[in-house]
N, C-alpha and C. Protein backbone atom coordinates (compact mmCIF):
# COMPACT_ATOMS: atom_id res chain seq x y z
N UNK A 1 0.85 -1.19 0.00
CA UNK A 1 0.00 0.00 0.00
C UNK A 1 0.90 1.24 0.00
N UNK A 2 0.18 2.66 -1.04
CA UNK A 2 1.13 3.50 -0.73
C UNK A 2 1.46 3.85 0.91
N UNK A 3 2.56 4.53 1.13
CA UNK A 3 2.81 5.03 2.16
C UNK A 3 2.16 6.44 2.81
N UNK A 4 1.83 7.04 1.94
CA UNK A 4 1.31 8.51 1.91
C UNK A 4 0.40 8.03 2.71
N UNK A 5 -0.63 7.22 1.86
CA UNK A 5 -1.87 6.78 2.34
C UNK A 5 -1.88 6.68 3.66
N UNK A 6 -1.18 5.52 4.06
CA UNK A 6 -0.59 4.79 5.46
C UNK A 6 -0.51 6.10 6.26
N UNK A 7 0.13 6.73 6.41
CA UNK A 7 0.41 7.84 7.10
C UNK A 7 -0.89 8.71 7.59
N UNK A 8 -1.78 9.36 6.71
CA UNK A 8 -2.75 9.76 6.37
C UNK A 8 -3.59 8.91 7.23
N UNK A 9 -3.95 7.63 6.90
CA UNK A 9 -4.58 7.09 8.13
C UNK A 9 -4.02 6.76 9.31
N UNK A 10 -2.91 6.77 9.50
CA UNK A 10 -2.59 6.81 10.95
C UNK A 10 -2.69 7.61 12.05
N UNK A 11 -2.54 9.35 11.41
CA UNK A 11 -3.00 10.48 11.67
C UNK A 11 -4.70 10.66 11.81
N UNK A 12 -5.72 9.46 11.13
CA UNK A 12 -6.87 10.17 11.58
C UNK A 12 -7.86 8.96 12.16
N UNK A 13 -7.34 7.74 11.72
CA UNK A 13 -7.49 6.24 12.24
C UNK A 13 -6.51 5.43 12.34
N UNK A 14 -5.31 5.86 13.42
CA UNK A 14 -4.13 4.87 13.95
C UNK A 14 -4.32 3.57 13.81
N UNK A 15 -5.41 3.08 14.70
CA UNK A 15 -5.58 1.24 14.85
C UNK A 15 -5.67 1.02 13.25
N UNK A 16 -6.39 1.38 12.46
CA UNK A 16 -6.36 1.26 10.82
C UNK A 16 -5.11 1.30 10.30
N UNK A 17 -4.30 2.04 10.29
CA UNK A 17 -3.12 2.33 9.62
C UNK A 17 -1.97 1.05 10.60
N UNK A 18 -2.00 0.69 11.53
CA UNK A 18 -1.36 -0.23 11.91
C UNK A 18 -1.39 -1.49 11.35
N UNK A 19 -2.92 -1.77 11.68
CA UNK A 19 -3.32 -3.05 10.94
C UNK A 19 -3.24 -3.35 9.62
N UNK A 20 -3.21 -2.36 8.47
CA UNK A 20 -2.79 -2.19 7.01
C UNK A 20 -1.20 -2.53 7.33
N UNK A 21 -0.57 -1.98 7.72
CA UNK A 21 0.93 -2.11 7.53
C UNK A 21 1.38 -3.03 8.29
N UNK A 22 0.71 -4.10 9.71
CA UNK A 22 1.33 -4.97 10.48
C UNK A 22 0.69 -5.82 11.12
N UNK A 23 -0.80 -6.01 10.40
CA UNK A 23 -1.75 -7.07 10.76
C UNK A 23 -2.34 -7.26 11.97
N UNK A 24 -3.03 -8.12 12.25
CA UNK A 24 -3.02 -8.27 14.00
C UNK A 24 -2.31 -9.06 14.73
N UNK A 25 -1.51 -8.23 15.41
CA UNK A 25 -0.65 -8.71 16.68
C UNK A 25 -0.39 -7.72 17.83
N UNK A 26 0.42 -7.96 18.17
CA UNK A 26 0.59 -6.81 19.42
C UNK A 26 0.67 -5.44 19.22
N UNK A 27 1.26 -5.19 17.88
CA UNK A 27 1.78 -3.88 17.80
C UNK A 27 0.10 -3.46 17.80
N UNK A 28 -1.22 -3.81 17.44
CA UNK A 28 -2.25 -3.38 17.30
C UNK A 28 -3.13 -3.59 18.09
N UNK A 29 -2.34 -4.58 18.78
CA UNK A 29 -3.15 -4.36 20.62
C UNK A 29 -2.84 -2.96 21.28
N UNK A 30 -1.45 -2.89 21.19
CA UNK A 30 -1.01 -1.57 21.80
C UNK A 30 -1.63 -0.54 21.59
N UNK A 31 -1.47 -0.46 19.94
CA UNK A 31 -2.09 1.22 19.39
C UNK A 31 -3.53 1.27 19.89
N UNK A 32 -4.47 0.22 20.14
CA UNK A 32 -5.83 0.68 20.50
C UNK A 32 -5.66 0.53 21.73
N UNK A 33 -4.69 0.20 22.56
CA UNK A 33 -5.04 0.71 23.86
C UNK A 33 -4.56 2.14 24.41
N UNK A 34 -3.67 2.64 23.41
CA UNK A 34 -3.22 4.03 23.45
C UNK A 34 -4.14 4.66 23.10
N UNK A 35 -5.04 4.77 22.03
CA UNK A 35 -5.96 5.28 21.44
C UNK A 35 -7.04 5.45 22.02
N UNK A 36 -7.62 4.16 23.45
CA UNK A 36 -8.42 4.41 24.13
C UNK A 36 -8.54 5.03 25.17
N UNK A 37 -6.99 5.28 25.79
CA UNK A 37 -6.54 6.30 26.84
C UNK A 37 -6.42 7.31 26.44
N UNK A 38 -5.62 7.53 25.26
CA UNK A 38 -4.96 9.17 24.70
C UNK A 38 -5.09 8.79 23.34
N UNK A 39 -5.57 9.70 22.70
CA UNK A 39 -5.42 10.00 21.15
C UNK A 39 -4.41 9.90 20.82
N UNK A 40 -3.47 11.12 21.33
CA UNK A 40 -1.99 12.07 20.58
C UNK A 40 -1.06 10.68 21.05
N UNK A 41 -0.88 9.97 22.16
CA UNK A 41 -0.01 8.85 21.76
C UNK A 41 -0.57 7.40 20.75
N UNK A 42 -1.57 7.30 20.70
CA UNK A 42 -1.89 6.35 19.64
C UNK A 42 -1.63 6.58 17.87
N UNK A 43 -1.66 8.02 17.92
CA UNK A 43 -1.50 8.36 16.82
C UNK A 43 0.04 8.25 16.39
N UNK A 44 1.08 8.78 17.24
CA UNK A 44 2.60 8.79 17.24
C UNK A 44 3.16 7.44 17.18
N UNK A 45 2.29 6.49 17.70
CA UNK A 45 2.62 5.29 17.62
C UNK A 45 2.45 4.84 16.25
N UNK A 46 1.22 4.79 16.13
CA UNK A 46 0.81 4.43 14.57
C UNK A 46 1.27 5.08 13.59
N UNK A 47 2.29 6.54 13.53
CA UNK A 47 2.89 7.18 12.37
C UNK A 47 4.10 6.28 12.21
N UNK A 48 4.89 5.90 13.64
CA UNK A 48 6.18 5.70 14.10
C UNK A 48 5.87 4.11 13.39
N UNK A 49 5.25 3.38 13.44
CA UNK A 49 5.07 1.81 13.23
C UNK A 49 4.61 2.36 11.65
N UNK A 50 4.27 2.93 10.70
CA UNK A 50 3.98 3.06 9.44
C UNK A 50 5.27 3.52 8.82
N UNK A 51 6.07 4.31 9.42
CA UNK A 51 7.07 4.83 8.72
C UNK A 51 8.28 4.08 8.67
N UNK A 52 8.39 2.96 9.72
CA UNK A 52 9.51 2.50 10.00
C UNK A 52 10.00 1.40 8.92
């Protein structure tokens, strides 16, 4: 998938943009439990795990 894209949704649906780029496993346990506490770290997570 492009990357742009990826990015783009990670910034406005993190758990989405994780799961596109790293399926389900932990890394997408994490991001929705960041996401359900705090936005702004679920999102940093999910840019940081798309870009890498």
């Amino acid at each position: 998938m492009n990357k742009v894209v990826l990015i783009i949704l990670a910034l406005f649906l993190p758990p989405i943009g994780v799961f596109l780029k790293n399926g389900i496993g932990k890394d997408l346990l994490i991001n929705i439990v960041l996401c359900f506490f705090f936005w702004i770290p679920g999102v940093i997570h999910a840019v940081w795990l798309v870009t890498k």
